[in-house]
C-alpha atoms as a PDB file:
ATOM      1  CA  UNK A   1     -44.685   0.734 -19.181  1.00  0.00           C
ATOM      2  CA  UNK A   2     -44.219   2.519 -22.717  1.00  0.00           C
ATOM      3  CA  UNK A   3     -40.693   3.248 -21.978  1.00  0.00           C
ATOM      4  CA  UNK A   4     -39.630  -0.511 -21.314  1.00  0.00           C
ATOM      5  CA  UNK A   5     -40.417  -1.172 -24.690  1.00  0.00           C
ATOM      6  CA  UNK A   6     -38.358  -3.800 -26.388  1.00  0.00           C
ATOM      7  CA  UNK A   7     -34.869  -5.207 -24.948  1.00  0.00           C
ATOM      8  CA  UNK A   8     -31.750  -3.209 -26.160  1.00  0.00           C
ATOM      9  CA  UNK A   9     -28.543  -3.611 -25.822  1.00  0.00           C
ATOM     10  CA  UNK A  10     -27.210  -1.608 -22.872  1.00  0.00           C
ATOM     11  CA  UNK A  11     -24.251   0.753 -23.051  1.00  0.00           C
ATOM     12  CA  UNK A  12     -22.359   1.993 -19.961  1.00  0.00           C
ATOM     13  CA  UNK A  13     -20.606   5.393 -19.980  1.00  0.00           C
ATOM     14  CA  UNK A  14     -17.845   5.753 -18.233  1.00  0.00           C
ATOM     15  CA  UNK A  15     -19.330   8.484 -16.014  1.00  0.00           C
ATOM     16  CA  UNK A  16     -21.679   5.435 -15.303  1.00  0.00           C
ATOM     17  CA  UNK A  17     -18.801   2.847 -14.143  1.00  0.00           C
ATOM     18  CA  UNK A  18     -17.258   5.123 -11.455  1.00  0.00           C
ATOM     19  CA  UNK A  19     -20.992   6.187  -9.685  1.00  0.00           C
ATOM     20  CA  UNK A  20     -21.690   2.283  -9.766  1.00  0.00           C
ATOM     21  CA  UNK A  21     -17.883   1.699  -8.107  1.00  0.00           C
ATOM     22  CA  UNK A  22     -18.514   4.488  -5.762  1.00  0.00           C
ATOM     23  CA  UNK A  23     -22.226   3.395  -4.383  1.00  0.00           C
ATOM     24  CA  UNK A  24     -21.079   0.044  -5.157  1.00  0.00           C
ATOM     25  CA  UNK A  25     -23.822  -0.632  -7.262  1.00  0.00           C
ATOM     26  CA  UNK A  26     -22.964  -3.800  -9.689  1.00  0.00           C
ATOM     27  CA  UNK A  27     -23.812  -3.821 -13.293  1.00  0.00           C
ATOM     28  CA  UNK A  28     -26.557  -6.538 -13.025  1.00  0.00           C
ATOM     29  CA  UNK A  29     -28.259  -4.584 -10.147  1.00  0.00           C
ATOM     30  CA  UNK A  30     -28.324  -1.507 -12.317  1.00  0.00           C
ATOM     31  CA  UNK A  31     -29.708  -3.573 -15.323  1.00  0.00           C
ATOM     32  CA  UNK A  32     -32.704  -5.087 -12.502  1.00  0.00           C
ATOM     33  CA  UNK A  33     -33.989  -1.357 -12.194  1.00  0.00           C
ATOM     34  CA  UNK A  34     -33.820  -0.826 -15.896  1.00  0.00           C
ATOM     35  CA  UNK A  35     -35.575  -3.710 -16.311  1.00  0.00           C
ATOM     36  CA  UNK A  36     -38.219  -3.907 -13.775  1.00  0.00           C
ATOM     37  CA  UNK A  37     -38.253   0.218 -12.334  1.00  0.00           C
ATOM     38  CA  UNK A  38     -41.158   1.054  -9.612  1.00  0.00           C
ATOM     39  CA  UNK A  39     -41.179   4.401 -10.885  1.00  0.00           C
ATOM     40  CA  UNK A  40     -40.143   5.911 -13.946  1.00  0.00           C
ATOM     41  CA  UNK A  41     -39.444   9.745 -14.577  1.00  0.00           C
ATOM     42  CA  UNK A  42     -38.172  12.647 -16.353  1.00  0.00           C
ATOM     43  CA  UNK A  43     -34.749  12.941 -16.457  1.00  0.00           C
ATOM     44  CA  UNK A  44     -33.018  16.334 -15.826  1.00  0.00           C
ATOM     45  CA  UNK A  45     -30.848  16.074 -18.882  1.00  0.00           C
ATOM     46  CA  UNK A  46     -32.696  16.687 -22.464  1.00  0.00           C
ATOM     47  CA  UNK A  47     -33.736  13.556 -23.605  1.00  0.00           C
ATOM     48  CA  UNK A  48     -33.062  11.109 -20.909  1.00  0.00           C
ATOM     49  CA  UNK A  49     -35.488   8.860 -18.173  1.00  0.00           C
ATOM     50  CA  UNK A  50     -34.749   8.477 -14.803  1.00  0.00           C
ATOM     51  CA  UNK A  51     -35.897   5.325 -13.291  1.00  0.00           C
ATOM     52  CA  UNK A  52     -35.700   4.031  -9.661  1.00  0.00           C
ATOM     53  CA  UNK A  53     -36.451   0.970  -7.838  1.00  0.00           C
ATOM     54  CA  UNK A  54     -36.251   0.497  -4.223  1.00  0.00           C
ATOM     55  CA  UNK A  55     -33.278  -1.331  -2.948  1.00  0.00           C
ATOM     56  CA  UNK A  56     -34.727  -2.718   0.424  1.00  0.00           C
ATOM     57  CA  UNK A  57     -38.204  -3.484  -0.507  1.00  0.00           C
ATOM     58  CA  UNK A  58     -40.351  -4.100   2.979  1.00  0.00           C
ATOM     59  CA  UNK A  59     -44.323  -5.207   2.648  1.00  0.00           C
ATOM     60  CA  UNK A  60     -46.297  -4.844   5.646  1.00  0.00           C
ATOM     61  CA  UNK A  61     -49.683  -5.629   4.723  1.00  0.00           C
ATOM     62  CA  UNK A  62     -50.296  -3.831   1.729  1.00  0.00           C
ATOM     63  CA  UNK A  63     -48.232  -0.884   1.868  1.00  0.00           C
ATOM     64  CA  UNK A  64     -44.186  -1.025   0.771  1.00  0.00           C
ATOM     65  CA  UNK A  65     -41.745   0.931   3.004  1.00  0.00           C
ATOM     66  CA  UNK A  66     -37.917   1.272   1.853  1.00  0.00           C
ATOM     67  CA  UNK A  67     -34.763   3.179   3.570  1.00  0.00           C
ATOM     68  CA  UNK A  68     -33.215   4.034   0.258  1.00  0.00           C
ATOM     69  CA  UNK A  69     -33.490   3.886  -3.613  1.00  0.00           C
ATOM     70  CA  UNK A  70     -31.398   2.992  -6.664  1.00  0.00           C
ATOM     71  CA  UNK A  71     -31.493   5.503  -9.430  1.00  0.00           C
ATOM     72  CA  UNK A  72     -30.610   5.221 -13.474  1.00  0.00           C
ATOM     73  CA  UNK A  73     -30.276   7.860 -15.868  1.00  0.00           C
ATOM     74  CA  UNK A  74     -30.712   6.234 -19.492  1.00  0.00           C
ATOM     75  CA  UNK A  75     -31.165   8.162 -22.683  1.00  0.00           C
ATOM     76  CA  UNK A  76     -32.693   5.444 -25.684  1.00  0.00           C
ATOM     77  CA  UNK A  77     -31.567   5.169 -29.065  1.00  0.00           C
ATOM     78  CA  UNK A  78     -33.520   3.222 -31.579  1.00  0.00           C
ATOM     79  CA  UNK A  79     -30.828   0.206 -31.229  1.00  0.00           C
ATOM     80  CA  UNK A  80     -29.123   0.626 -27.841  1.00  0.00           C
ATOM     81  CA  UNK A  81     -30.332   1.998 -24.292  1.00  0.00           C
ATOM     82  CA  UNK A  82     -27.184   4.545 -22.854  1.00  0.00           C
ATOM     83  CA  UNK A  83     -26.930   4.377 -19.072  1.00  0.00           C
ATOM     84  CA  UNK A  84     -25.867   7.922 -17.996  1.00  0.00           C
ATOM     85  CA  UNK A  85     -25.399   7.927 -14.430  1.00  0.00           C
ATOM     86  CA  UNK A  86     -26.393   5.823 -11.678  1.00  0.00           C
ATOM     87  CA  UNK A  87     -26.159   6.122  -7.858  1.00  0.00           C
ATOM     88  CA  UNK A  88     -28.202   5.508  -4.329  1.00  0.00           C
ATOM     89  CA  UNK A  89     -30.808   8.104  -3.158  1.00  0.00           C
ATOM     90  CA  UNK A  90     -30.792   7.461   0.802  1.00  0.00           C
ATOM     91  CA  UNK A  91     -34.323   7.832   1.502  1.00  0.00           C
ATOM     92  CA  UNK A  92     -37.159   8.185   0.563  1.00  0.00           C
ATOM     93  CA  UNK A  93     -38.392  10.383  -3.161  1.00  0.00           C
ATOM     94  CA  UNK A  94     -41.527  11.751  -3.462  1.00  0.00           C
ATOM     95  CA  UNK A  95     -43.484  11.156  -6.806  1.00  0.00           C
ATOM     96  CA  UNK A  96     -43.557  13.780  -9.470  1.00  0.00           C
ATOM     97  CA  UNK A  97     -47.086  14.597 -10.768  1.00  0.00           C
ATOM     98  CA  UNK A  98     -49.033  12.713 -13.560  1.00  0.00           C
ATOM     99  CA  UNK A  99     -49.327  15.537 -15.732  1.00  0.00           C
ATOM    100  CA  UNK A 100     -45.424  15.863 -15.908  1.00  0.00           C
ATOM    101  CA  UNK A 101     -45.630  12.008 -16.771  1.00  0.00           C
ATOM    102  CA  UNK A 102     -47.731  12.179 -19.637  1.00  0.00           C
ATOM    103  CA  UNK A 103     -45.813  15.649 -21.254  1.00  0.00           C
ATOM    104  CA  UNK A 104     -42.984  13.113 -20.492  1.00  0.00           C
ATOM    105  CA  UNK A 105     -44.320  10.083 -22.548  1.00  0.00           C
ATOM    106  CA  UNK A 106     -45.233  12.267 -25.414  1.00  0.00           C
ATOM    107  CA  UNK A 107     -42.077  13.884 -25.621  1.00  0.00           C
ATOM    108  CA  UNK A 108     -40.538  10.277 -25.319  1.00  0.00           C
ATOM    109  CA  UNK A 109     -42.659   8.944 -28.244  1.00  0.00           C
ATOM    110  CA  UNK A 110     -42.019  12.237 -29.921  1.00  0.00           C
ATOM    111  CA  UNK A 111     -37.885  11.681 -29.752  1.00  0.00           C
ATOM    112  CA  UNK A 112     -37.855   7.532 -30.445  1.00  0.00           C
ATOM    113  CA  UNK A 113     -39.825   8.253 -33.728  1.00  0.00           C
ATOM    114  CA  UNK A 114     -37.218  10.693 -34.808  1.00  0.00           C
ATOM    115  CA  UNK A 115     -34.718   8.323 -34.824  1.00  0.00           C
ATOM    116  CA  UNK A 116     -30.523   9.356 -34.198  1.00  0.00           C
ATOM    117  CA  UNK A 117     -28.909  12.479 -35.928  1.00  0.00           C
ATOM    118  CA  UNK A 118     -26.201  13.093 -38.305  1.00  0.00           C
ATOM    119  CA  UNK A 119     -23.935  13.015 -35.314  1.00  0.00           C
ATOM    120  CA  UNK A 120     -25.172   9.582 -33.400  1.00  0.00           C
ATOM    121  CA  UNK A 121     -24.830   8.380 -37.259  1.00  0.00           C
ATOM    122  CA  UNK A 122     -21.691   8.857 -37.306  1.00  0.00           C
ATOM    123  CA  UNK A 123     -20.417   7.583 -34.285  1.00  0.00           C
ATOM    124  CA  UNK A 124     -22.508   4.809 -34.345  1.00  0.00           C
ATOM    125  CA  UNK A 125     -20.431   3.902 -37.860  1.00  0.00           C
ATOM    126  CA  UNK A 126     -17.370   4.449 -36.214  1.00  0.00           C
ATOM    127  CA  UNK A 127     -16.619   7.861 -37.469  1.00  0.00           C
ATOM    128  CA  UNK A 128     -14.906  10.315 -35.949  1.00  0.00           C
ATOM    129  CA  UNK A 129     -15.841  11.216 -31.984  1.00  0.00           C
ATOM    130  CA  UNK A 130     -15.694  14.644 -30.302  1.00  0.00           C
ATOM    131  CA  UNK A 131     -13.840  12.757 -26.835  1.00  0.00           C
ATOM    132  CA  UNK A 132     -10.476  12.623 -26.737  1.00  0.00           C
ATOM    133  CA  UNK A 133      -8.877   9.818 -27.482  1.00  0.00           C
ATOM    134  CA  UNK A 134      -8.319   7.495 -24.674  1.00  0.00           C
ATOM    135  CA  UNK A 135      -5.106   6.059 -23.664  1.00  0.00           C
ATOM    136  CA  UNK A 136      -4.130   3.186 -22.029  1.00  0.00           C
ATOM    137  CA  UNK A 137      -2.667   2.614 -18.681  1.00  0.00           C
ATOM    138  CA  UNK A 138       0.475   0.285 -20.314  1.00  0.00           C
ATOM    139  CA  UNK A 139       1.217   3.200 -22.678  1.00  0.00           C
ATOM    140  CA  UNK A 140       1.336   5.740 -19.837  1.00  0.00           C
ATOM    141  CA  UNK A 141       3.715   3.066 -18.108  1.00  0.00           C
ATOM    142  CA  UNK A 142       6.391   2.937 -21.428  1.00  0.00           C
ATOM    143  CA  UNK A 143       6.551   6.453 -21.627  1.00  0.00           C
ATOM    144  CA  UNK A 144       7.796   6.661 -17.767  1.00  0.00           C
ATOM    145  CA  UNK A 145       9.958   4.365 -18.773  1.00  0.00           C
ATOM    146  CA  UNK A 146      11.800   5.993 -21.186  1.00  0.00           C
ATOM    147  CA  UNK A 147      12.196   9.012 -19.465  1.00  0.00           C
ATOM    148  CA  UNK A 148      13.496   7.888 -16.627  1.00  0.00           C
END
């Protein structure tokens, strides 16, 4: 598949780590459907794939049934894949159409030919970041204790 191309490292957002606690979905399951996806698609966020893999494969013959799916949203940067979101579908999706797959895999060649803006520069430098900064659990914990 053109969107598989070479291995990156893979980045998990935070938004990512509480879906996966929530369907418990482990980290090395979510990296099997990046890594071998039965069907890959647009994402609805600008700039990101969607790809699925069925999580209770059944053959009968030569048709595959499944009860329910496991879903990744990933957006690719030239040296690292971002996993968005993840989380179980419980059933069965239908297929979008080819010619939404092939505006999809121009678009895709179209944005990892571009290559990462001023902004994805900078963070990726270690520059300043328009999150909040994040603070620890221990920290919280002092400050209780010195107002109490």
């Amino acid at each position: 598949m053109p969107f598989i191309g070479k291995l990156r490292p893979v980045i998990f957002t935070r938004h990512a780590r509480a879906k996966m606690a929530f369907y418990k979905l482990s980290e090395s399951r979510v990296r099997h459907v990046l890594h071998a996806p039965k069907r890959v698609e647009e994402g609805i966020a600008p700039k990101t794939v969607a790809v699925m893999h069925p999580a209770s494969l059944r053959k009968t013959g030569p048709q595959e049934t499944w009860s329910h799916e496991i879903w990744a949203m990933i957006q690719d940067s030239p040296k690292e894949r971002l996993v968005i979101s993840a989380w179980r579908y419980p059933g069965k999706t239908t297929p979008r159409d080819r010619t939404s797959l092939e505006r999809l895999r121009s678009e895709y060649r179209e944005f990892a030919a571009r290559g990462p803006t001023a902004t994805e520069r900078t963070i990726a430098a270690g520059g300043a970041s328009t999150a909040p900064p994040v603070r620890s659990a221990k920290a919280s914990l002092d400050r209780r204790k010195i107002k109490t």
